[in-house]
C-alpha atoms as a PDB file:
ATOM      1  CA  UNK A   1       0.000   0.000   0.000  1.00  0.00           C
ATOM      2  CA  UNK A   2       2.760   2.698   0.990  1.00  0.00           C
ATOM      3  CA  UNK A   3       4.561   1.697  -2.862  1.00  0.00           C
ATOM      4  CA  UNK A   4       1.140   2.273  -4.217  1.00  0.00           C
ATOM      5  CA  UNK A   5       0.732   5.617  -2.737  1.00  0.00           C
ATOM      6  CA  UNK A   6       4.713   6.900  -2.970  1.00  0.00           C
ATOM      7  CA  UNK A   7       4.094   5.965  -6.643  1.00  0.00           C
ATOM      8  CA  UNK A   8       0.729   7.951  -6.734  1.00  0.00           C
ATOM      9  CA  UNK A   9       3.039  10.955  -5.247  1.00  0.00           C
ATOM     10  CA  UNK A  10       5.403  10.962  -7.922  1.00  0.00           C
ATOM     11  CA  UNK A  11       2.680  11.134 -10.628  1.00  0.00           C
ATOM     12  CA  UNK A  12       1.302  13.565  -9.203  1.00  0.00           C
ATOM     13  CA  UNK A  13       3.938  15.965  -8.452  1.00  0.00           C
ATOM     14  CA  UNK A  14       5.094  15.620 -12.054  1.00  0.00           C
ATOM     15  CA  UNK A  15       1.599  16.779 -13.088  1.00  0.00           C
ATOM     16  CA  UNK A  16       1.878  19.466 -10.470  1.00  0.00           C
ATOM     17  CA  UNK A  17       5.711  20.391 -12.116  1.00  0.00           C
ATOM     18  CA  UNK A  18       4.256  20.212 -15.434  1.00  0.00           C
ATOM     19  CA  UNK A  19       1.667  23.026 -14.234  1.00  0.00           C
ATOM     20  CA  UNK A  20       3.998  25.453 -12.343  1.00  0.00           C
ATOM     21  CA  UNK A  21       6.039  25.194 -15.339  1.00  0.00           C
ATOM     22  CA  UNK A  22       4.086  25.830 -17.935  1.00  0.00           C
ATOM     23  CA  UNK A  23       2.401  28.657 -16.852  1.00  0.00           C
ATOM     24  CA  UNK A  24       5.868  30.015 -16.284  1.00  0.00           C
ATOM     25  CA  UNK A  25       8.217  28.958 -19.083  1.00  0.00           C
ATOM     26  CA  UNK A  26       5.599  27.856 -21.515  1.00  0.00           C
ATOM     27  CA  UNK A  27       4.750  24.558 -23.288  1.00  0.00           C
ATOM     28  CA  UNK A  28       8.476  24.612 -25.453  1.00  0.00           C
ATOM     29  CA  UNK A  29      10.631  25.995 -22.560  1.00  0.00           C
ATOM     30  CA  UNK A  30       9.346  23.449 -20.154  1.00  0.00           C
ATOM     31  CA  UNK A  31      12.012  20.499 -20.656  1.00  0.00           C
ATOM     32  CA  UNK A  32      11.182  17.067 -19.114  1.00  0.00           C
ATOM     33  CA  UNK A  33      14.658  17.623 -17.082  1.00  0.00           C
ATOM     34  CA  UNK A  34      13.030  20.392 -15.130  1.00  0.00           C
ATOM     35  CA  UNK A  35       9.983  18.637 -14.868  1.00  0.00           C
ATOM     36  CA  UNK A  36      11.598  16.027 -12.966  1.00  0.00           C
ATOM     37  CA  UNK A  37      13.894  18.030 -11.085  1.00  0.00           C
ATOM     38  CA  UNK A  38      10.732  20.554 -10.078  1.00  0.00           C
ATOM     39  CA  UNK A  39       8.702  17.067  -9.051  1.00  0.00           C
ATOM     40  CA  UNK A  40      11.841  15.683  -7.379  1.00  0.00           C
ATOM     41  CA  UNK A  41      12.203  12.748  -8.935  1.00  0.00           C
ATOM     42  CA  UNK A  42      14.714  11.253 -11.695  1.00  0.00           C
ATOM     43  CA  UNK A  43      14.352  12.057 -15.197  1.00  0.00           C
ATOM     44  CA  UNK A  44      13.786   7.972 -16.252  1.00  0.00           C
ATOM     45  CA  UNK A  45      11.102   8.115 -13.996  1.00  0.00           C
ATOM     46  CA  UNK A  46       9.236  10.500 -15.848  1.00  0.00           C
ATOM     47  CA  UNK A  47       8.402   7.257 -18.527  1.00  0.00           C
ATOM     48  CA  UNK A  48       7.311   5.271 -16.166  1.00  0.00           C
ATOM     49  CA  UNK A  49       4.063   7.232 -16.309  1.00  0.00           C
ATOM     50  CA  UNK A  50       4.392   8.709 -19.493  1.00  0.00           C
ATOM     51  CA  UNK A  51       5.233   7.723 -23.253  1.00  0.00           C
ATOM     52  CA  UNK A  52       6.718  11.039 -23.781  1.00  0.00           C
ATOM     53  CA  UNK A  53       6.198  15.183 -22.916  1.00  0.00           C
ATOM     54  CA  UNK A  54       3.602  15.160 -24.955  1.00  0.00           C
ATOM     55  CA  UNK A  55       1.958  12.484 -23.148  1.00  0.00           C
ATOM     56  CA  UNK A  56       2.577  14.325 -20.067  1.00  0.00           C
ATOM     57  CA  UNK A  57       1.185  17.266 -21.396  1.00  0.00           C
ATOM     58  CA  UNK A  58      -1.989  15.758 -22.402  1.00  0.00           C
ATOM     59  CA  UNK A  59      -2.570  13.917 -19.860  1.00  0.00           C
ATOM     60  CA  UNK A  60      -1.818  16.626 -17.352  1.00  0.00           C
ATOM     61  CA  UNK A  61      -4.665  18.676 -19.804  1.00  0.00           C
ATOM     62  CA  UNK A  62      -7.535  16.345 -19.007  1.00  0.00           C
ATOM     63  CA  UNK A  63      -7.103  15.661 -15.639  1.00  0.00           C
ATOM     64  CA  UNK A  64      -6.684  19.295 -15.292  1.00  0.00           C
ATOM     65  CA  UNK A  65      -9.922  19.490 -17.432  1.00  0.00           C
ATOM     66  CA  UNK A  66     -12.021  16.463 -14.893  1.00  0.00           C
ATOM     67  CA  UNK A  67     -11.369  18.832 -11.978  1.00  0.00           C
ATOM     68  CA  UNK A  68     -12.180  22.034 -13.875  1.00  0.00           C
ATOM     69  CA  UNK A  69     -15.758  20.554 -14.924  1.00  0.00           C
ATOM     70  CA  UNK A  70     -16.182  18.542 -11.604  1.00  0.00           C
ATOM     71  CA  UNK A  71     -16.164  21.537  -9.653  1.00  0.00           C
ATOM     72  CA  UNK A  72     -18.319  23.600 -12.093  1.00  0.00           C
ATOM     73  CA  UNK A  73     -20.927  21.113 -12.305  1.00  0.00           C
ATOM     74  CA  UNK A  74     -20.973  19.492  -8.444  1.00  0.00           C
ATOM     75  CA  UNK A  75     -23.994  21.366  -7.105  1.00  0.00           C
ATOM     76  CA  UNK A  76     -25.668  21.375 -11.039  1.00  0.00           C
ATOM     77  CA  UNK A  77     -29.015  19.734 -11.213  1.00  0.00           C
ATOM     78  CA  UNK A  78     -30.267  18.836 -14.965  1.00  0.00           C
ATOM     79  CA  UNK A  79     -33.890  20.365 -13.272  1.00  0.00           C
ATOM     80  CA  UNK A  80     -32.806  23.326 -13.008  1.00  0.00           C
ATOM     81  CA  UNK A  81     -34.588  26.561 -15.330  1.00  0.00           C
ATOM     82  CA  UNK A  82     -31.584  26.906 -18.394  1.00  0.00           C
ATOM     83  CA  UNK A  83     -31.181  30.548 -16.677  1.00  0.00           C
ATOM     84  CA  UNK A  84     -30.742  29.374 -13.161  1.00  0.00           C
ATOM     85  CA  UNK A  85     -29.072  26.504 -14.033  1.00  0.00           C
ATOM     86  CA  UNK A  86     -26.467  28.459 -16.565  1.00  0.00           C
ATOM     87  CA  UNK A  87     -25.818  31.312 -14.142  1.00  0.00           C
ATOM     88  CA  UNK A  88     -25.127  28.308 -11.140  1.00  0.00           C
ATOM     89  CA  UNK A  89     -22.535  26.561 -13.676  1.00  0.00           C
ATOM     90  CA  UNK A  90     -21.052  30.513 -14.608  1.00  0.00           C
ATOM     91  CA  UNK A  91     -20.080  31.246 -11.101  1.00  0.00           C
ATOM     92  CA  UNK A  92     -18.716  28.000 -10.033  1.00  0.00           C
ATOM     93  CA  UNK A  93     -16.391  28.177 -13.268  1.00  0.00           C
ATOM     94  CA  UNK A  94     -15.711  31.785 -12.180  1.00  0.00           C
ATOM     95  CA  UNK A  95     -15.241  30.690  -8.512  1.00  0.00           C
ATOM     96  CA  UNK A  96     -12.924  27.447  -9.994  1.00  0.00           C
ATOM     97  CA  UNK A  97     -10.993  30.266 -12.486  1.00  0.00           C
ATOM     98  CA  UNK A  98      -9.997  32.585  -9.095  1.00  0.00           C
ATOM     99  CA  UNK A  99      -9.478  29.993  -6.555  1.00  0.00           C
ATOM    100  CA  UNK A 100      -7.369  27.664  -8.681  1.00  0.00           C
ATOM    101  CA  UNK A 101      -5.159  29.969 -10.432  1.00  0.00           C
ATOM    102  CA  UNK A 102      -2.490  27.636 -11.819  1.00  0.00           C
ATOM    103  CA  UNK A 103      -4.972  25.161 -12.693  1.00  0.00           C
ATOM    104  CA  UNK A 104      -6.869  27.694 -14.479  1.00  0.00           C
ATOM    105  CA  UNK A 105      -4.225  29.449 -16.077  1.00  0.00           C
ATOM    106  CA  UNK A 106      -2.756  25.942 -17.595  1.00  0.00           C
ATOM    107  CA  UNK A 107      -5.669  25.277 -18.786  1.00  0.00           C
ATOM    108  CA  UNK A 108      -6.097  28.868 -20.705  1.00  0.00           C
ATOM    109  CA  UNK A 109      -2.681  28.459 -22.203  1.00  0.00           C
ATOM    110  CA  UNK A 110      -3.231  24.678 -23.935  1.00  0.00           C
ATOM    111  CA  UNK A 111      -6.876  26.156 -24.940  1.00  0.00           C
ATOM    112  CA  UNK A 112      -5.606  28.794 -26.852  1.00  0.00           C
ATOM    113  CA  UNK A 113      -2.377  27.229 -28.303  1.00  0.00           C
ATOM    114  CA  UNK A 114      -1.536  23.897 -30.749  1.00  0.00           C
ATOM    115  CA  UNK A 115      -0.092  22.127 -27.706  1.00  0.00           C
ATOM    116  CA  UNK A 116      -2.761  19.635 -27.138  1.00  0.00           C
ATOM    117  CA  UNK A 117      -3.341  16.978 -29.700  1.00  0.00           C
ATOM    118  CA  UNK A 118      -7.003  16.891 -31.291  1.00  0.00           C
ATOM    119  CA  UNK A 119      -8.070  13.464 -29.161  1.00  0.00           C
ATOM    120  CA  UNK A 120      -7.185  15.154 -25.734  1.00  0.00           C
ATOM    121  CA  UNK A 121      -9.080  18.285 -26.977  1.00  0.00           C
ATOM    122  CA  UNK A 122     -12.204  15.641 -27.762  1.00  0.00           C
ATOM    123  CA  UNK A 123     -11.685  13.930 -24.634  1.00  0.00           C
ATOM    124  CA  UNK A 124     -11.645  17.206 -22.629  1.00  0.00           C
ATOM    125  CA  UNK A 125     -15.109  18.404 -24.471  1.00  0.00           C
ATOM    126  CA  UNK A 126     -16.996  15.481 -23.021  1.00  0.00           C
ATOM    127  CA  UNK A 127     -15.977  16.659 -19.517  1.00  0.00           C
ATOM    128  CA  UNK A 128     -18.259  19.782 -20.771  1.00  0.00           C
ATOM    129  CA  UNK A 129     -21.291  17.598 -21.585  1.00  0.00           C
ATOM    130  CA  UNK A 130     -23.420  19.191 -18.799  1.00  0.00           C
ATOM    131  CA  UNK A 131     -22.988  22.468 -20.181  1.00  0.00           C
ATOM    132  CA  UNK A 132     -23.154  21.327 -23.727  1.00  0.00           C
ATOM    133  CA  UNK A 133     -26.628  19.637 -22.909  1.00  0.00           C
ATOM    134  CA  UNK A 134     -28.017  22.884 -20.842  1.00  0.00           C
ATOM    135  CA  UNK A 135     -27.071  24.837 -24.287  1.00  0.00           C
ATOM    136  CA  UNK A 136     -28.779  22.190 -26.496  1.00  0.00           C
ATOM    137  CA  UNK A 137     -32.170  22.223 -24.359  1.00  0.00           C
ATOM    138  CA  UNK A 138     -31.760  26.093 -24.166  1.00  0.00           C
ATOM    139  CA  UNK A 139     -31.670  26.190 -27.884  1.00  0.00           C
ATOM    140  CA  UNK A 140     -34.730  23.917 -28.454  1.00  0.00           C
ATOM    141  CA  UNK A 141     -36.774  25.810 -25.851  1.00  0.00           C
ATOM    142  CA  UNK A 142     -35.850  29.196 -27.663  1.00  0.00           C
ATOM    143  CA  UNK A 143     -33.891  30.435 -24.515  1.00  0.00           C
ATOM    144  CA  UNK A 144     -30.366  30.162 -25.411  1.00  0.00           C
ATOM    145  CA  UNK A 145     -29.325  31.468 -29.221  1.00  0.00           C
ATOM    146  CA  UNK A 146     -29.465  28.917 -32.110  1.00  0.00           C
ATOM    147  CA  UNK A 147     -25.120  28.682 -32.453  1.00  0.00           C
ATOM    148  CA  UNK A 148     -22.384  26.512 -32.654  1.00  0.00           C
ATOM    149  CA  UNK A 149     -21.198  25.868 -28.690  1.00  0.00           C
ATOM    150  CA  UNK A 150     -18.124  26.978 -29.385  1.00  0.00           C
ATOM    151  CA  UNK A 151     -19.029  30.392 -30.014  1.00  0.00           C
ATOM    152  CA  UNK A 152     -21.506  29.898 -27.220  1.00  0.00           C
ATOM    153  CA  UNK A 153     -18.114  29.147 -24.807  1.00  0.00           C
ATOM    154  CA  UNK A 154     -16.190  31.904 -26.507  1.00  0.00           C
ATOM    155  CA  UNK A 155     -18.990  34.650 -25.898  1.00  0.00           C
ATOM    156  CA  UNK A 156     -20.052  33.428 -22.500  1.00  0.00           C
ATOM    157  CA  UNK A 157     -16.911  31.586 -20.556  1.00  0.00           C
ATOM    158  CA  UNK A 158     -13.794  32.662 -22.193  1.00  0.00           C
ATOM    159  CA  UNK A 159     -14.017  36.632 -20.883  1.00  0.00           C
ATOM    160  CA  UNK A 160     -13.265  35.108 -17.406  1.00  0.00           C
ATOM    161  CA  UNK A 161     -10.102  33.128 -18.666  1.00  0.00           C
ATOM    162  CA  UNK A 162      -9.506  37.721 -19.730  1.00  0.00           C
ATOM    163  CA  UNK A 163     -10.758  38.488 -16.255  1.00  0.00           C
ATOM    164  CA  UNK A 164      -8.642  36.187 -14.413  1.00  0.00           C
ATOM    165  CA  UNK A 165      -5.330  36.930 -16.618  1.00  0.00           C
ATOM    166  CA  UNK A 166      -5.918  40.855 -15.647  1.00  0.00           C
ATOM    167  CA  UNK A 167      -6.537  40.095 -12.058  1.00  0.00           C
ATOM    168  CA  UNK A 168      -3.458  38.112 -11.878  1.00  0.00           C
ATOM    169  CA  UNK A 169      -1.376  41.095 -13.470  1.00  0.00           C
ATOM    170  CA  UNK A 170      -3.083  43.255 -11.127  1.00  0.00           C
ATOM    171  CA  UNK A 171      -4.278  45.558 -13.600  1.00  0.00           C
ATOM    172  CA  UNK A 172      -8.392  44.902 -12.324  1.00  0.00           C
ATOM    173  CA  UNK A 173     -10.135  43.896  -9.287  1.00  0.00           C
ATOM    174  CA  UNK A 174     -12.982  41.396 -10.007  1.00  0.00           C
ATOM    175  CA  UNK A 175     -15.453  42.423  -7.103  1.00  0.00           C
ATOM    176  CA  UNK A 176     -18.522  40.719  -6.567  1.00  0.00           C
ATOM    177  CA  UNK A 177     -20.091  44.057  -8.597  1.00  0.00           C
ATOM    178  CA  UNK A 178     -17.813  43.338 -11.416  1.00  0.00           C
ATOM    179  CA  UNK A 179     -18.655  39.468 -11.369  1.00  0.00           C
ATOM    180  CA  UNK A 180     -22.379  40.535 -11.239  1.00  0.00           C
ATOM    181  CA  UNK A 181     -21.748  42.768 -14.459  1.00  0.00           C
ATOM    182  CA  UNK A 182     -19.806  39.717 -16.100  1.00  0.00           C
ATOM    183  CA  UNK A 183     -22.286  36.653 -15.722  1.00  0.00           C
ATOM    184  CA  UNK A 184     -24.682  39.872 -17.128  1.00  0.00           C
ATOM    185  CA  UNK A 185     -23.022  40.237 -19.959  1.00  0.00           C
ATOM    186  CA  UNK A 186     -22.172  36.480 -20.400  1.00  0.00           C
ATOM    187  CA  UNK A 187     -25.913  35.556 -20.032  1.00  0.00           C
ATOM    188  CA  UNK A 188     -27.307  38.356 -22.610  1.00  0.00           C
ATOM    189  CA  UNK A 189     -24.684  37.317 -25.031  1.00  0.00           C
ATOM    190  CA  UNK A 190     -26.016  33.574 -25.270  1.00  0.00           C
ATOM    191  CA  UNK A 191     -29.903  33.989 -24.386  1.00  0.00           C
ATOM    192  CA  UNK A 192     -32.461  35.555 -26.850  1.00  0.00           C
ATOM    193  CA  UNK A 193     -33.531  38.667 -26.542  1.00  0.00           C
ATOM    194  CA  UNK A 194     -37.276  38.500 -26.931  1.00  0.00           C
END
């Protein structure tokens, strides 16, 4: 049992490495050599968990991604109005975004770059299915606007990926005011104005 979990450890303090260093160096300045020295652990070890960085990197994504959509979606019930139950999912990805900074900011950089290959990036959607499904029986209710979900996500959920970056810089507060005024703006961009 103690091999089991000092071998649990070293995964995850090379996912934890591959985090802190990312959002640092970036994807291509993150060598698996400071991965392992980061995670304390010896290089060689590195493949006994993963083919290669890119593995790592991947990997790192959707668990990354599980915990991301696990919190967002913990207190979500399928019952719930599409308003009520959009605005609940909104501020528990907000809440996720400015409590768990690193994990939020690795996940904004492989979002927006090439670093992820396509089946990760189809593996990560399905952790969105709750959302997705809220945005299909919005659409066929007339609630939520007939688009694509992706531009659904970009309109709605990617300003707070914005938000957070600024907040991190210091350059803007985010205030439960300007949160208010964000899930407002988030909400009329996706719903149908009747």
């Amino acid at each position: 049992m103690a091999k089991l979990q000092k071998s649990i450890d070293k995964r995850n303090a090379l996912i934890k490495a591959t985090i802190e260093l990312v959002n640092n160096n970036g994807f291509h300045a993150t060598p698996m050599s400071k991965i392992a020295k980061m995670a304390n652990v010896s290089p060689a070890t590195i493949y006994l968990y993963f083919e290669n960085k890119q593995d790592l990197v991947n990997k790192t994504y959707i668990e990354v991604k599980a915990r991301y959509t696990d919190y967002a979606f913990e207190t979500y019930d399928a019952n719930m109005s599409i308003e009520d139950g959009f605005k609940l999912i909104w501020n528990r990805i907000a809440n996720f975004k400015l409590k768990e900074c690193k994990n939020a900011m690795f996940l904004a950089q492989c979002d927006n770059t090439p670093m992820i290959d396509e089946p990760s990036r189809q593996e990560s959607i399905k952790h969105l299915q709750p959302l997705l499904d809220l945005w299909i029986k919005g659409k066929k209710e007339g609630i939520i606007k007939p688009m694509s979900e992706y531009l659904l996500y970009a309109y709605a959920i990617n300003p707070l990926s914005f938000l957070m970056m600024a907040e991190k810089r210091g350059s803007f507060k985010l205030d439960e005011t300007h949160l208010e005024e964000a899930y407002q703006s988030a909400w009329n961009s996706i719903k149908v104005c009747k």
